[in-house]
N, C-alpha and C. Protein backbone atom coordinates (compact mmCIF):
# COMPACT_ATOMS: atom_id res chain seq x y z
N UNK A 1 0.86 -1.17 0.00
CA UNK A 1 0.00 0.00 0.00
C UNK A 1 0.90 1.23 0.00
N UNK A 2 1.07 2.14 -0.92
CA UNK A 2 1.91 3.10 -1.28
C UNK A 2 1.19 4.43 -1.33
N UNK A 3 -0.21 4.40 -0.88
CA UNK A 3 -0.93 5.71 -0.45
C UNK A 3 -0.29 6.29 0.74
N UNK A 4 -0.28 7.29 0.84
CA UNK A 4 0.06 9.16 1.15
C UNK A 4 -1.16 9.64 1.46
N UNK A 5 -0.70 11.08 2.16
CA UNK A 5 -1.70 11.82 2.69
C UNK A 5 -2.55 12.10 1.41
N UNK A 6 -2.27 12.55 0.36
CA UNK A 6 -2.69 13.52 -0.78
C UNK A 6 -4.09 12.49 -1.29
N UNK A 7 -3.47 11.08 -1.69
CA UNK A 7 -3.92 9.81 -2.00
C UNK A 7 -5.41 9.06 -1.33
N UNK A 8 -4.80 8.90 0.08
CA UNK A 8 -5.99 8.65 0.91
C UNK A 8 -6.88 9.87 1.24
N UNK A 9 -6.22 11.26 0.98
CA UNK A 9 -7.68 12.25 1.29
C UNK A 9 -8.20 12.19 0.20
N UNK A 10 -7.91 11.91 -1.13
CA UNK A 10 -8.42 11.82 -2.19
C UNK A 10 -9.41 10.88 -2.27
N UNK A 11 -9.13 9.69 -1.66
CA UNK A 11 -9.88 9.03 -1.42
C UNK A 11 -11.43 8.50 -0.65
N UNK A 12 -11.47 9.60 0.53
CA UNK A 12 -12.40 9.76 1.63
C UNK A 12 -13.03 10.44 1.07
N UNK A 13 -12.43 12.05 0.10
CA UNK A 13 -13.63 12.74 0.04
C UNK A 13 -14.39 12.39 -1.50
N UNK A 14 -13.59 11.71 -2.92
CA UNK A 14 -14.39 11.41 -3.34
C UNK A 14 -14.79 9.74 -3.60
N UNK A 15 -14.00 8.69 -3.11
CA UNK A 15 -14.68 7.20 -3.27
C UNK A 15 -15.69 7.57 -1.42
N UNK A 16 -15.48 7.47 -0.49
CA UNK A 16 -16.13 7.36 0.42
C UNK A 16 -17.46 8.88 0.45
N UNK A 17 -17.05 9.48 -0.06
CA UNK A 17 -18.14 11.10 -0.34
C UNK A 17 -17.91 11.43 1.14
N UNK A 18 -16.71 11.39 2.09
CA UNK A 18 -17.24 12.17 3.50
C UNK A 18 -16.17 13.19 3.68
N UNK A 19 -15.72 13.98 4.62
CA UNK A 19 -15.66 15.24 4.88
C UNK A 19 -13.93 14.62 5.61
N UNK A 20 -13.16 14.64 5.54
CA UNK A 20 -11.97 14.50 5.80
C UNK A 20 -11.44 14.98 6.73
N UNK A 21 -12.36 16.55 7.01
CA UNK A 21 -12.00 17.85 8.54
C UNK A 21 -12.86 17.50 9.33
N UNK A 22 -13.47 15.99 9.35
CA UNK A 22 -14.44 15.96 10.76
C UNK A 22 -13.67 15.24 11.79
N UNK A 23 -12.67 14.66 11.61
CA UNK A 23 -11.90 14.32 12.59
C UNK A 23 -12.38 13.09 13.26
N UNK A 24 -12.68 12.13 12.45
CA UNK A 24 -12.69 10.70 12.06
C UNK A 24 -11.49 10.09 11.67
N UNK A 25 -11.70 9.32 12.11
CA UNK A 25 -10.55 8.12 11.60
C UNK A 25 -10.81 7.13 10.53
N UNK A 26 -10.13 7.40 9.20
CA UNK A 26 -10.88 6.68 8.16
C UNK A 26 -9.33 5.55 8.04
N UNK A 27 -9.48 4.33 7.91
CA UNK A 27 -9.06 3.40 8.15
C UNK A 27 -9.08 2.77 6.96
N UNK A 28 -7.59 2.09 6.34
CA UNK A 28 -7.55 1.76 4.85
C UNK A 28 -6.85 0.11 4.77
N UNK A 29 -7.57 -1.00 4.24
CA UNK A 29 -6.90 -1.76 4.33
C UNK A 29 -6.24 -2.44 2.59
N UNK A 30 -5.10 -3.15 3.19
CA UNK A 30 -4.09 -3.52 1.87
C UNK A 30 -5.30 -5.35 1.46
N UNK A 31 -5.16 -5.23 0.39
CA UNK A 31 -5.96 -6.24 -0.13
C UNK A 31 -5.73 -7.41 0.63
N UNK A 32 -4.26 -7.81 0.69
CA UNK A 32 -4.00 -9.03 1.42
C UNK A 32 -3.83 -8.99 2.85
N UNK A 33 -4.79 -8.09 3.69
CA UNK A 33 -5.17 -7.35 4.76
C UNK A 33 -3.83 -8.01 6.03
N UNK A 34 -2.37 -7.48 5.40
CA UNK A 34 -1.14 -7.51 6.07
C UNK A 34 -0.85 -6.28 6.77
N UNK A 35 -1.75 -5.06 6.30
CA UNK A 35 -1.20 -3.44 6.57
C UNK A 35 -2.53 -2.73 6.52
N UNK A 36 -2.17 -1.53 7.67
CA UNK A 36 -3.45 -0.74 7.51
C UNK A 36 -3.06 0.58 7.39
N UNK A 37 -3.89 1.09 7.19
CA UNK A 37 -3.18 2.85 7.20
C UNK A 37 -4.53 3.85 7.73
N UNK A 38 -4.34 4.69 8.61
CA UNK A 38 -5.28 5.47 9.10
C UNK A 38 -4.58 6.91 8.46
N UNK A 39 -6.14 7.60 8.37
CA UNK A 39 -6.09 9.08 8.29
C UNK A 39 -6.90 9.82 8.84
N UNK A 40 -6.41 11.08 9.85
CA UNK A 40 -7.64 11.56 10.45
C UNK A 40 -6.91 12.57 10.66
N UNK A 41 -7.93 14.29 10.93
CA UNK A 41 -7.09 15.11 10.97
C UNK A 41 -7.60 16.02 12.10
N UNK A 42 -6.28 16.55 12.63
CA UNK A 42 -5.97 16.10 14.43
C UNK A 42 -6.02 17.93 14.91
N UNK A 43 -6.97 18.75 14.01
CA UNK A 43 -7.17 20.26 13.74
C UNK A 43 -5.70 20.96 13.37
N UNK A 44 -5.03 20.41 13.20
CA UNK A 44 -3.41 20.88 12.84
C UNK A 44 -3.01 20.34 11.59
N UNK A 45 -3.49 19.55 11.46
CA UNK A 45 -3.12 19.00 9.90
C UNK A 45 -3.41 17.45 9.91
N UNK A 46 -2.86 16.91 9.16
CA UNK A 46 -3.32 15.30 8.65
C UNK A 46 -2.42 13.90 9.58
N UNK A 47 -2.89 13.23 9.84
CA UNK A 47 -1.97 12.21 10.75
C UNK A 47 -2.40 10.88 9.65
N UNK A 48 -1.08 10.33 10.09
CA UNK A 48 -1.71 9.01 8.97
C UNK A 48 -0.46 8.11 10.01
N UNK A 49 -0.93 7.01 10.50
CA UNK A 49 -0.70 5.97 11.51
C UNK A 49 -1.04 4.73 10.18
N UNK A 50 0.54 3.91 10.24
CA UNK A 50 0.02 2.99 9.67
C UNK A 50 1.01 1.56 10.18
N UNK A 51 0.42 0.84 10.47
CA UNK A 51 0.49 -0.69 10.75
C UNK A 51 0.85 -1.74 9.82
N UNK A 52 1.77 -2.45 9.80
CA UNK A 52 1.91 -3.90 9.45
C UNK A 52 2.39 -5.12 10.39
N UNK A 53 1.50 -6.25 10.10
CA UNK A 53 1.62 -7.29 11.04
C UNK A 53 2.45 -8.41 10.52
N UNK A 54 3.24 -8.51 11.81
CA UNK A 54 4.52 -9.53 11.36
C UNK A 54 3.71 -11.00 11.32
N UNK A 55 2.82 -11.18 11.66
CA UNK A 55 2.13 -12.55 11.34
C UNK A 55 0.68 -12.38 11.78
N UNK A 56 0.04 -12.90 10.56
CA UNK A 56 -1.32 -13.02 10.70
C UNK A 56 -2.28 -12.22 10.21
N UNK A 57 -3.05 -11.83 10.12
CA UNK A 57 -3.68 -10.97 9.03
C UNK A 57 -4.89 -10.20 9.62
N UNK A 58 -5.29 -9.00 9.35
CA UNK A 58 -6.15 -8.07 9.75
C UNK A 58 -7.72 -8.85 9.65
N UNK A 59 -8.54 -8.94 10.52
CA UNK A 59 -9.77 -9.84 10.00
C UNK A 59 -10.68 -8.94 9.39
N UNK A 60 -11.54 -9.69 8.45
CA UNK A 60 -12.69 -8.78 8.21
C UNK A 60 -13.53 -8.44 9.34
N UNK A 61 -13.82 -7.40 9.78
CA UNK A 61 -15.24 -7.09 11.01
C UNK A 61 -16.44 -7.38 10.80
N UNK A 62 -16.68 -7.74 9.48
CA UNK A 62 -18.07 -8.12 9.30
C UNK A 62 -18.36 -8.71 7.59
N UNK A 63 -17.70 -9.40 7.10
CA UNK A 63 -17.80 -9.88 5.77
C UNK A 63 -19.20 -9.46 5.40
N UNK A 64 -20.28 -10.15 5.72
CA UNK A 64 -21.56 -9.63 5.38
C UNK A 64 -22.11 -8.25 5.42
N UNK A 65 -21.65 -7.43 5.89
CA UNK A 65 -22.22 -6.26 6.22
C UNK A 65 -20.93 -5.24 5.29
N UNK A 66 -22.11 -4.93 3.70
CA UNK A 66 -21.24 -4.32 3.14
C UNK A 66 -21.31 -2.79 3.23
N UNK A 67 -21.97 -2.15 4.09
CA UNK A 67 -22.28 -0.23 4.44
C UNK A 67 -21.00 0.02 5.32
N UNK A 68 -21.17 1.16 5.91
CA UNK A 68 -20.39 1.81 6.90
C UNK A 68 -20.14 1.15 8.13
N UNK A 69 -18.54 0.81 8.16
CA UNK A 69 -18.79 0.69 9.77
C UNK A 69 -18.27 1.28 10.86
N UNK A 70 -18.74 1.50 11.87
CA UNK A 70 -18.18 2.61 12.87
C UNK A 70 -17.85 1.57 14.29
N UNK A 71 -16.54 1.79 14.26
CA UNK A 71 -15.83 1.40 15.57
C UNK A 71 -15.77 2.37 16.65
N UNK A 72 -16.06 1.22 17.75
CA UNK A 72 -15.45 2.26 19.08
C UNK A 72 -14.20 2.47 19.31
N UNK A 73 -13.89 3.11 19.92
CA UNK A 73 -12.06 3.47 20.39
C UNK A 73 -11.69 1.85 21.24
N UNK A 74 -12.52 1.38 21.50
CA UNK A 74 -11.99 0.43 22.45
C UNK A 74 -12.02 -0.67 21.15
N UNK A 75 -12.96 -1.28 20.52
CA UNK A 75 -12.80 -2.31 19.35
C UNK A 75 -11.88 -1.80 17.92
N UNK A 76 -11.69 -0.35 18.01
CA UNK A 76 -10.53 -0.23 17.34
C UNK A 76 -9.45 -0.44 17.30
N UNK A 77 -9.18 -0.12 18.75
CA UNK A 77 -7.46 -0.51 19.48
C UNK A 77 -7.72 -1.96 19.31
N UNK A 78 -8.39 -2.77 19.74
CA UNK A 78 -8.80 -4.56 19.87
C UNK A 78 -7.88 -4.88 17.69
N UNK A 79 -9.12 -4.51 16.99
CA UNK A 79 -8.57 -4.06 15.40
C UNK A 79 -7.25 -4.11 15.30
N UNK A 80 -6.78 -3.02 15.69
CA UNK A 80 -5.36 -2.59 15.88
C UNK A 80 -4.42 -3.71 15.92
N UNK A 81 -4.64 -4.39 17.34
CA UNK A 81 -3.59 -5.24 17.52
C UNK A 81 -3.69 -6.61 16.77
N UNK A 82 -5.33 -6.40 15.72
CA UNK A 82 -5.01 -7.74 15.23
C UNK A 82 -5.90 -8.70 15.72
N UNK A 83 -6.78 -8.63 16.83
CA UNK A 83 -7.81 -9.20 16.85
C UNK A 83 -9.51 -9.49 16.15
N UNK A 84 -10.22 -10.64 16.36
CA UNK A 84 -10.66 -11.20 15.32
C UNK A 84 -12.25 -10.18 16.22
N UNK A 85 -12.89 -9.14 15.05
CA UNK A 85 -14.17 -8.45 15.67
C UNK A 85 -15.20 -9.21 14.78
N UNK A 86 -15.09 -10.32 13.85
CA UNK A 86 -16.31 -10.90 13.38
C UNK A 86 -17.82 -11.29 14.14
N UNK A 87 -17.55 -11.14 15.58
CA UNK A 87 -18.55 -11.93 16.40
C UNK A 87 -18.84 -10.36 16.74
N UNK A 88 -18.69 -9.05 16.75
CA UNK A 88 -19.03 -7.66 17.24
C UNK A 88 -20.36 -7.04 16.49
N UNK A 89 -21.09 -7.66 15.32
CA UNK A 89 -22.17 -7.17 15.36
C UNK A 89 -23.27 -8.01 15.73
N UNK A 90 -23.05 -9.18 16.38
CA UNK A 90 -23.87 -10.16 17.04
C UNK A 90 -23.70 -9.83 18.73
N UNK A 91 -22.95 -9.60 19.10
CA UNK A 91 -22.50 -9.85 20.63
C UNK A 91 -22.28 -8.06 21.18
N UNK A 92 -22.14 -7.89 20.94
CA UNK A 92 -21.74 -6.29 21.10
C UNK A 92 -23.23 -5.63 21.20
N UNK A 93 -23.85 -4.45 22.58
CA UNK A 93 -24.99 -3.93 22.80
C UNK A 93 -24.84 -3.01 21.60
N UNK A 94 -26.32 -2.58 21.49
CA UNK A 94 -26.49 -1.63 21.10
C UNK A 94 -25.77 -0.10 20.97
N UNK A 95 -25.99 0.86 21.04
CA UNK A 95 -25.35 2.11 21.61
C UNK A 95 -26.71 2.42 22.07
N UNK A 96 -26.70 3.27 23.67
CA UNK A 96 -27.20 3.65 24.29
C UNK A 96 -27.32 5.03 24.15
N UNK A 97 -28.64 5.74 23.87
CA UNK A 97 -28.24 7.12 23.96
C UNK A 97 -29.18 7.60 25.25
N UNK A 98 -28.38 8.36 25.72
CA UNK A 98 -29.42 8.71 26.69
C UNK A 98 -29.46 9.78 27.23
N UNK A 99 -30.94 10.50 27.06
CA UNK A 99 -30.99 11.73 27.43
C UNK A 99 -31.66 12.52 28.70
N UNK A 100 -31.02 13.78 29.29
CA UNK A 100 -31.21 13.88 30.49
C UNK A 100 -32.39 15.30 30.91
N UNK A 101 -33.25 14.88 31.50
CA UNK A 101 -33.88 15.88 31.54
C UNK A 101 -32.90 17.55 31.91
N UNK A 102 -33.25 18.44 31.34
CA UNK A 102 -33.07 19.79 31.68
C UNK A 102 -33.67 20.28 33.22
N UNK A 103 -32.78 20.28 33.81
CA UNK A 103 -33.08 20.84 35.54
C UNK A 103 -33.53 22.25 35.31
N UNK A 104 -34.68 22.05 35.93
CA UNK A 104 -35.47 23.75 36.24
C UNK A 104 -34.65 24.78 37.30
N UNK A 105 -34.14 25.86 36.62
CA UNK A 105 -33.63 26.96 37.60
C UNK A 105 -34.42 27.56 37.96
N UNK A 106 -34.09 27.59 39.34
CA UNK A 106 -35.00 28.72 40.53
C UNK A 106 -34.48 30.11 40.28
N UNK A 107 -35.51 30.98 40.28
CA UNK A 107 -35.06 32.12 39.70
C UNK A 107 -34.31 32.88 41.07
N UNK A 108 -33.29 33.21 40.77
CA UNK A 108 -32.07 34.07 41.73
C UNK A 108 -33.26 35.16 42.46
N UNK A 109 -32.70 34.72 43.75
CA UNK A 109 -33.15 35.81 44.64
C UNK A 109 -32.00 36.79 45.18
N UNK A 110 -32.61 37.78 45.11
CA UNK A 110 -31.46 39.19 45.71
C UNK A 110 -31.16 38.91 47.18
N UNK A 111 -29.95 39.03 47.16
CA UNK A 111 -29.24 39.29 48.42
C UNK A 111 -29.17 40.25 49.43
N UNK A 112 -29.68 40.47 50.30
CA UNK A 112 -29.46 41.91 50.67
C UNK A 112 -28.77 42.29 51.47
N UNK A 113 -27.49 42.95 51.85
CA UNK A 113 -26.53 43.03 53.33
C UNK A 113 -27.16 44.34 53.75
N UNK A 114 -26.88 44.14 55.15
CA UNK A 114 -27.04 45.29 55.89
C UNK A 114 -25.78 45.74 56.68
N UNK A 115 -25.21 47.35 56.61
CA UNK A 115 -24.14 47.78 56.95
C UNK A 115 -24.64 47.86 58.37
């Protein structure tokens, strides 16, 4: 894999159509999934982190599932080192969103000192 910054942003914004300054981590793998290469940009400019494994091979995360997929920081690093996330869209919760009610402010009462 002989992609560059110039190469892989070329790549995100027109094969993937997404925005390159959102500060995502777009993640590139070599066909014979030996090497990976990340690009994400870190408000200073472009970072590109890239990996090759001295034995064993990057797994697919989901052979069947050919759309977008979005990793957590924690199953990314897991990714990273090379572990197998095929069982992560079966076993893995949902994402939880959860929202919190807005607390009612009591309206400020004046203080008053006496000299």
């Amino acid at each position: 894999m002989r992609a560059s910054y110039d190469t892989l942003f070329a790549k995100v914004k027109g094969f993937l159509n997404k925005d390159p300054y959102t500060g995502h981590l777009f993640v590139f793998i070599n066909k014979r999934r030996t090497s990976i290469k990340c690009l994400f940009w870190d408000g200073t400019g472009f970072v590109l982190l890239c990996k090759r494994l001295e034995r064993g091979l990057f797994h697919k995360i989901n052979p069947m599932f050919k759309g977008e997929v979005v990793l957590s920081a924690a199953e990314f690093a897991l990714f990273f080192e090379g572990a197998d996330l095929e069982k992560r869209f079966i076993e893995s919760p949902q994402e939880i969103k959860k929202s919190f009610p807005m607390r009612h402010q009591l309206p400020e009462t004046p203080v008053s000192a006496t000299v």
